[in-house]
N, C-alpha and C. Protein backbone atom coordinates (compact mmCIF):
# COMPACT_ATOMS: atom_id res chain seq x y z
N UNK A 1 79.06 129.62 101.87
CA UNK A 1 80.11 130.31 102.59
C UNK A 1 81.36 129.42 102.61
N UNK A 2 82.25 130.24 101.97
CA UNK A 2 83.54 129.07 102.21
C UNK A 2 84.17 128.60 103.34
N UNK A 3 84.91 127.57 103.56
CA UNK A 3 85.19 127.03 104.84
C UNK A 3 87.05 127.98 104.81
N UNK A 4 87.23 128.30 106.09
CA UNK A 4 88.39 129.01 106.19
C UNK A 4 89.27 128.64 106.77
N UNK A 5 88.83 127.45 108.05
CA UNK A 5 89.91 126.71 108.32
C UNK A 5 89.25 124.98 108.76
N UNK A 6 90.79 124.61 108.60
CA UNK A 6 90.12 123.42 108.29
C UNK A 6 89.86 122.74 109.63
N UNK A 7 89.65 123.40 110.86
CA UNK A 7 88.66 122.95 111.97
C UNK A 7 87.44 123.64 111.92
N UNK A 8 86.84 123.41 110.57
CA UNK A 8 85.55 123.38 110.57
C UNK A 8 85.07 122.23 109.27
N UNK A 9 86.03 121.98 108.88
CA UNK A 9 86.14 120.67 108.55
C UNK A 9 85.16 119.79 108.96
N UNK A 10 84.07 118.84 108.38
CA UNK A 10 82.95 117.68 109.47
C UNK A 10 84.64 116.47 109.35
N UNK A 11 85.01 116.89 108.02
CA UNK A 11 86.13 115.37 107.85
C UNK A 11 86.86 115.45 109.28
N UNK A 12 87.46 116.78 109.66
CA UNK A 12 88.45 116.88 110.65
C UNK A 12 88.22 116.13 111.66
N UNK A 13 86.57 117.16 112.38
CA UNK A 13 86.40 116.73 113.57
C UNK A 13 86.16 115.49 113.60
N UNK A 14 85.65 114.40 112.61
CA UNK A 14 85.17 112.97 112.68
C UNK A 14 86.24 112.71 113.04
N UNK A 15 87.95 113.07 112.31
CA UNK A 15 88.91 112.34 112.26
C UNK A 15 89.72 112.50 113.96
N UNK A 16 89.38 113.88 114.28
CA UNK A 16 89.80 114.15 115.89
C UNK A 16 89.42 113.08 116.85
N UNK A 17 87.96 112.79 116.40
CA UNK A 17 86.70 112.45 117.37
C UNK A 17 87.36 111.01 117.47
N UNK A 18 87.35 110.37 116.24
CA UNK A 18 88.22 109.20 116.23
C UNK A 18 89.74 108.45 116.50
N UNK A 19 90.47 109.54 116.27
CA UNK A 19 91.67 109.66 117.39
C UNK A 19 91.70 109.21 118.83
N UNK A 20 90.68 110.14 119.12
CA UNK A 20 90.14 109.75 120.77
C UNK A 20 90.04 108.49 120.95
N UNK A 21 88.48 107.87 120.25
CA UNK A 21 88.13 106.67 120.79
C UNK A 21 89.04 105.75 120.25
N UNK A 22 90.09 105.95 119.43
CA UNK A 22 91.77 104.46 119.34
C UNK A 22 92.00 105.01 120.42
N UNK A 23 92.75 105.81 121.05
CA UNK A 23 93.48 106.43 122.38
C UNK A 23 92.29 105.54 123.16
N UNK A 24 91.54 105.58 123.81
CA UNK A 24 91.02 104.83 124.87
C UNK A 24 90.56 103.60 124.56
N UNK A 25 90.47 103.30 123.30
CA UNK A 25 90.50 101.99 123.20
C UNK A 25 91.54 100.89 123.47
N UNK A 26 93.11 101.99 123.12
CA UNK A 26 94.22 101.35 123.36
C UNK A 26 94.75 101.34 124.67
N UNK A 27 94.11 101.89 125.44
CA UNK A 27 94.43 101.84 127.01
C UNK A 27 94.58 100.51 127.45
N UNK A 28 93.39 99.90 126.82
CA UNK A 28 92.92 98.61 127.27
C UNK A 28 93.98 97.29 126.89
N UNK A 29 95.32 97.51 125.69
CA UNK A 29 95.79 96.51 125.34
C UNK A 29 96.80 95.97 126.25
N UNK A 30 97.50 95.12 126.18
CA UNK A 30 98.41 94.84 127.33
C UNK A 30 99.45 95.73 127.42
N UNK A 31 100.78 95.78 128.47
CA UNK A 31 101.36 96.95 128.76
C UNK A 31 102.40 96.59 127.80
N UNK A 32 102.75 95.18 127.54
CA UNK A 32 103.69 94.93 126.46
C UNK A 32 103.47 95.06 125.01
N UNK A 33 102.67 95.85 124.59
CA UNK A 33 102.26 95.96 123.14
C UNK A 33 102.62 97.64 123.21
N UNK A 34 102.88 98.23 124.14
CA UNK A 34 102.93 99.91 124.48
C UNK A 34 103.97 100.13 123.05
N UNK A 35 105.05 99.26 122.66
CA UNK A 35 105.99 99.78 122.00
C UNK A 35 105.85 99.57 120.50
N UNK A 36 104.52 98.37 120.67
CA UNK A 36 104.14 97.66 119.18
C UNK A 36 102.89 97.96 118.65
N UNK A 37 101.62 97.12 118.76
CA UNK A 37 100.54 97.45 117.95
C UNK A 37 99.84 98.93 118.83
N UNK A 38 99.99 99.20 120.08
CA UNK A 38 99.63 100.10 120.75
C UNK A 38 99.91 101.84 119.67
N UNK A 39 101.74 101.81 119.83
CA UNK A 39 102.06 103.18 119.55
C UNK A 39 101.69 103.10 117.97
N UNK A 40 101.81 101.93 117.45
CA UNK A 40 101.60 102.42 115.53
C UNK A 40 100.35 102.78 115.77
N UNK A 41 99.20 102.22 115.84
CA UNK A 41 98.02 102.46 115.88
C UNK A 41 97.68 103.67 116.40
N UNK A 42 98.02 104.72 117.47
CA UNK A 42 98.08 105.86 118.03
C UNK A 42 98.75 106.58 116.82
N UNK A 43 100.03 106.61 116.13
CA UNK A 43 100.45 107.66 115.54
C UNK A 43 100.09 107.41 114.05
N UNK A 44 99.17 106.37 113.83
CA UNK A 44 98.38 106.35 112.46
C UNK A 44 97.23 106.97 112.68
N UNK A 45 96.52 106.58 113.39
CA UNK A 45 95.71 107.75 113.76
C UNK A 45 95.23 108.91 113.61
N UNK A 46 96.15 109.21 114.22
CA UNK A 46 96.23 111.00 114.41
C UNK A 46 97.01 111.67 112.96
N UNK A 47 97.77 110.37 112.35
CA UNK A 47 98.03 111.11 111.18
C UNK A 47 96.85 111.22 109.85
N UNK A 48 95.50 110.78 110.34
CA UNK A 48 94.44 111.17 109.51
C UNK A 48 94.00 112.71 109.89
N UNK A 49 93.87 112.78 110.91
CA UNK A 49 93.40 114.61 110.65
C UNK A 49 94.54 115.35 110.62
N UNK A 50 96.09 114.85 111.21
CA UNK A 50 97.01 116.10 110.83
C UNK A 50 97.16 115.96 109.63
N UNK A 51 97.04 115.03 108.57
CA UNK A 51 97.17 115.19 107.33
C UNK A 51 96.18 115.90 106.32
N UNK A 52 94.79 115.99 106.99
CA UNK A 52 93.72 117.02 106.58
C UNK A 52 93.90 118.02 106.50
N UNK A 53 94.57 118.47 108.17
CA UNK A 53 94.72 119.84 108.88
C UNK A 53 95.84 120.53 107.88
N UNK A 54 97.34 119.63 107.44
CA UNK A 54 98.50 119.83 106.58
C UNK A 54 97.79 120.30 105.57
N UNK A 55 97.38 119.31 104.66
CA UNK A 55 96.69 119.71 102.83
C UNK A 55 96.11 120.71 103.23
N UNK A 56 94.76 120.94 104.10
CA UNK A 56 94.20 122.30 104.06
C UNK A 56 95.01 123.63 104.02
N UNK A 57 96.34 123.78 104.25
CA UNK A 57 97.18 125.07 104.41
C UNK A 57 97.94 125.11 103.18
N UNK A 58 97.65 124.24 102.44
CA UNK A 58 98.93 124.16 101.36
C UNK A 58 97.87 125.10 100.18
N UNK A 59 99.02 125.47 99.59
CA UNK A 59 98.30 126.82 98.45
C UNK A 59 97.62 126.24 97.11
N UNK A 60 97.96 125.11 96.99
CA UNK A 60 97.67 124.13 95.74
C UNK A 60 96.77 122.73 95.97
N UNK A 61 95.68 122.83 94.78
CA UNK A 61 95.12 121.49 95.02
C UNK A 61 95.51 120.25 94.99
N UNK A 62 96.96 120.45 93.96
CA UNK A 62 97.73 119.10 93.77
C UNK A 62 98.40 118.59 95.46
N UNK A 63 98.73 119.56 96.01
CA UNK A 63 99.59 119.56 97.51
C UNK A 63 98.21 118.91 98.04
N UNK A 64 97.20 119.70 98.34
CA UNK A 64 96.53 119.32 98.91
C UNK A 64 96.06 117.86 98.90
N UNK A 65 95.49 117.41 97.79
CA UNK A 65 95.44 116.13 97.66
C UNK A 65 96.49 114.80 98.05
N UNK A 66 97.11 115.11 98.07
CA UNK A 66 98.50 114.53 98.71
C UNK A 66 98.41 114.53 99.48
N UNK A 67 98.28 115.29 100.11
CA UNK A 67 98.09 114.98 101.78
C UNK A 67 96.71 114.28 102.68
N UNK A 68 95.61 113.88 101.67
CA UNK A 68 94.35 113.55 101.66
C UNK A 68 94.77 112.08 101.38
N UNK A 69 95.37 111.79 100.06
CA UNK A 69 96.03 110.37 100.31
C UNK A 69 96.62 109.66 101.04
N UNK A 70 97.69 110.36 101.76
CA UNK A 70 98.63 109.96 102.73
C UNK A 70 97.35 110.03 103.80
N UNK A 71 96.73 110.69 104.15
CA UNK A 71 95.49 110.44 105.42
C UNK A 71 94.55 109.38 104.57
N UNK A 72 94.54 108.89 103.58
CA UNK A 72 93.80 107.93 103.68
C UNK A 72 94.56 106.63 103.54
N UNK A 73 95.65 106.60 103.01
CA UNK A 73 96.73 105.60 103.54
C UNK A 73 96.70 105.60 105.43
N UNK A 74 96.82 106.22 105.80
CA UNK A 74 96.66 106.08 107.28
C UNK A 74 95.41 105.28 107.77
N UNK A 75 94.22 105.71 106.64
CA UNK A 75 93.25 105.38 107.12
C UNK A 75 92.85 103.70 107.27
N UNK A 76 93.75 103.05 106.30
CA UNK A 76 93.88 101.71 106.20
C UNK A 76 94.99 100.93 106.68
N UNK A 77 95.72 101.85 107.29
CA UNK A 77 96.54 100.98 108.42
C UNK A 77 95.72 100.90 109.31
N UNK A 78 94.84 101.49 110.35
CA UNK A 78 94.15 101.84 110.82
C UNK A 78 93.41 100.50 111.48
N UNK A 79 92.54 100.63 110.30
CA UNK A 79 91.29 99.38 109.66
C UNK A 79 92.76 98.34 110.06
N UNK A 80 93.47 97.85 109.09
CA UNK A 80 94.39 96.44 109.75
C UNK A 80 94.83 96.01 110.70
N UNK A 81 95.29 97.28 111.39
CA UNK A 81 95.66 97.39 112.99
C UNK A 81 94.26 97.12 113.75
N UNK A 82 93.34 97.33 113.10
CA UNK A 82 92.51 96.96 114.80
C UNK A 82 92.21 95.56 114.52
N UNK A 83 91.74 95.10 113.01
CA UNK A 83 91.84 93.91 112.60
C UNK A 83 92.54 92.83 113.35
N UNK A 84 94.07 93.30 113.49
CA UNK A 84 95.25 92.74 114.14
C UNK A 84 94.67 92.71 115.56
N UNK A 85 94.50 93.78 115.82
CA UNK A 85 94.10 93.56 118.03
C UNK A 85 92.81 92.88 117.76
N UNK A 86 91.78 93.16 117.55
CA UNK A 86 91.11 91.94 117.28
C UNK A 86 91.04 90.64 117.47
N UNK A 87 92.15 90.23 116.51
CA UNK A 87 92.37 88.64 116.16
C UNK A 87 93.23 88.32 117.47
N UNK A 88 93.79 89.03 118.16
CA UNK A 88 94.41 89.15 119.11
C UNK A 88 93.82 89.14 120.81
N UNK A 89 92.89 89.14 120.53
CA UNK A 89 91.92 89.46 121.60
C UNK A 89 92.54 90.81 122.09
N UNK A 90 92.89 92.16 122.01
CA UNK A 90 93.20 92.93 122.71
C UNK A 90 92.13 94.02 122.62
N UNK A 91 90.74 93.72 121.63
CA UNK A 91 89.92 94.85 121.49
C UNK A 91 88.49 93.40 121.03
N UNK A 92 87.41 93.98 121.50
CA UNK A 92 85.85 93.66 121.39
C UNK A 92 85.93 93.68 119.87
N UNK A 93 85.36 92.53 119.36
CA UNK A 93 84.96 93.02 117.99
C UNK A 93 83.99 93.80 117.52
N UNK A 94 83.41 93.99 118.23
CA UNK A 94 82.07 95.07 118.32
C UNK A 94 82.47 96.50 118.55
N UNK A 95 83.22 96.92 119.25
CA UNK A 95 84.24 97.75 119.36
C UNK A 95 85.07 98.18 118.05
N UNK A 96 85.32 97.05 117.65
CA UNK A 96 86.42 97.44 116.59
C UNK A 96 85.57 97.28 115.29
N UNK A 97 84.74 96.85 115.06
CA UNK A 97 83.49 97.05 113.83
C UNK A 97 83.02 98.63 113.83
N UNK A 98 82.89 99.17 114.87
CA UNK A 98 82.04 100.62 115.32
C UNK A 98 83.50 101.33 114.79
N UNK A 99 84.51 101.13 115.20
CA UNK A 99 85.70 101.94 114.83
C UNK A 99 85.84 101.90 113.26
N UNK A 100 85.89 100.62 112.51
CA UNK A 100 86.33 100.80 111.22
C UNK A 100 84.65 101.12 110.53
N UNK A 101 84.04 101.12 110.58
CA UNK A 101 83.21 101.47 110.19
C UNK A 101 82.95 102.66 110.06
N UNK A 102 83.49 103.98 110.94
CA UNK A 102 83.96 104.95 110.99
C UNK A 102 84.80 105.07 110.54
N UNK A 103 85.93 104.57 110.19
CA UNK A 103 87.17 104.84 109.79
C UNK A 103 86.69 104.60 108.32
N UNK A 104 85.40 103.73 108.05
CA UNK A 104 85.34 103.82 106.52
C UNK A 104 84.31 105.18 105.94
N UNK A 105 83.78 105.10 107.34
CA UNK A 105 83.14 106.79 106.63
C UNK A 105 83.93 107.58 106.28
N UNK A 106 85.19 108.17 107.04
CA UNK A 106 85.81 108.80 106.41
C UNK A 106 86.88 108.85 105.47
N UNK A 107 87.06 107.63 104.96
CA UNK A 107 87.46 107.41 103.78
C UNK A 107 86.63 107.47 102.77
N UNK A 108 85.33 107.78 102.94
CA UNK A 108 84.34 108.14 101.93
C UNK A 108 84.54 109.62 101.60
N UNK A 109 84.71 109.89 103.10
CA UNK A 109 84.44 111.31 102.71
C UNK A 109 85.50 112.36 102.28
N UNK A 110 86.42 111.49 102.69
CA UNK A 110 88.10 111.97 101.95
C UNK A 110 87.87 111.92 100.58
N UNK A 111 87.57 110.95 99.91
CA UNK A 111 87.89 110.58 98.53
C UNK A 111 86.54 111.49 97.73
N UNK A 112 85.57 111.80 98.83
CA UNK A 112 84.29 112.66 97.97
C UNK A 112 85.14 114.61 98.34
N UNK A 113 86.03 114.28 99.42
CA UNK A 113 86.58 115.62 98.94
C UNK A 113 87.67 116.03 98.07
N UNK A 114 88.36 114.82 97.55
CA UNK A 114 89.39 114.79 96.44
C UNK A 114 88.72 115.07 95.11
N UNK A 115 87.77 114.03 94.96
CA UNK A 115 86.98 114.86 93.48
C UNK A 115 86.76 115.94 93.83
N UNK A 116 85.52 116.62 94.80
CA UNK A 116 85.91 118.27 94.29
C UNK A 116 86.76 119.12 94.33
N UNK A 117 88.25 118.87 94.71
CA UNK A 117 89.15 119.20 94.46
C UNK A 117 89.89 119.24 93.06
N UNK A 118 89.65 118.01 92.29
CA UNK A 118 89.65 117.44 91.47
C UNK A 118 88.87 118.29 89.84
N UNK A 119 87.66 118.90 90.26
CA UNK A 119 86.92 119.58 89.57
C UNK A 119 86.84 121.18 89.59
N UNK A 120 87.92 121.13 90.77
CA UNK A 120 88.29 122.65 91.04
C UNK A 120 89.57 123.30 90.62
N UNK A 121 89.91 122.50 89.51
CA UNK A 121 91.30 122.14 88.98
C UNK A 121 91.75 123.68 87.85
């Protein structure tokens, strides 16, 4: 059965789900980072599933894919930024292992939905 929108997506919701836990993870950093590693990290984020949610509406696989890149470019600011709070003490490394580790699932699963895009050519 084909998928019809892309909040039924598993990529989406992982990428929603994960939105969240940066948002409350970043609660925790100091109040002076609100303007620095805090907000990039929040609006990289979230630009992994709006960039899913984007490609999914576009009429073309080439569009689409593009916008799967750019969310997986997000996806590795991501991974560096927590790297960064991290080294920083502003996040558990255990915490931030569970996050990119997720963040690398779905860069798996981005790039396993670009090939069949890819083959749907």
């Amino acid at each position: 059965m084909p998928i019809k929108n892309f909040r039924e997506l598993e990529i989406w919701k992982r990428s929603v789900d994960l939105a969240e836990y940066v948002y409350k993870a970043t609660n925790d950093f100091p109040k002076d980072e609100l303007y620095g590693l805090t907000s990039q990290l929040r609006r990289a984020v979230v630009s992994i599933p709006s960039n899913i949610a984007e490609g999914f509406t576009r009429l073309h696989n080439r569009e689409y894919k593009q916008f799967l890149y750019v969310s997986l470019g997000s996806c590795s600011e991501v991974i560096t930024q927590l790297i960064i709070a991290e080294k920083l003490g502003y996040i558990e490394k255990k915490k931030a292992d569970w996050l990119i580790d997720e963040i690398e699932q779905i860069s798996k699963m981005t790039m396993s939905l670009i090939k069949k895009l890819n083959t749907n050519v």
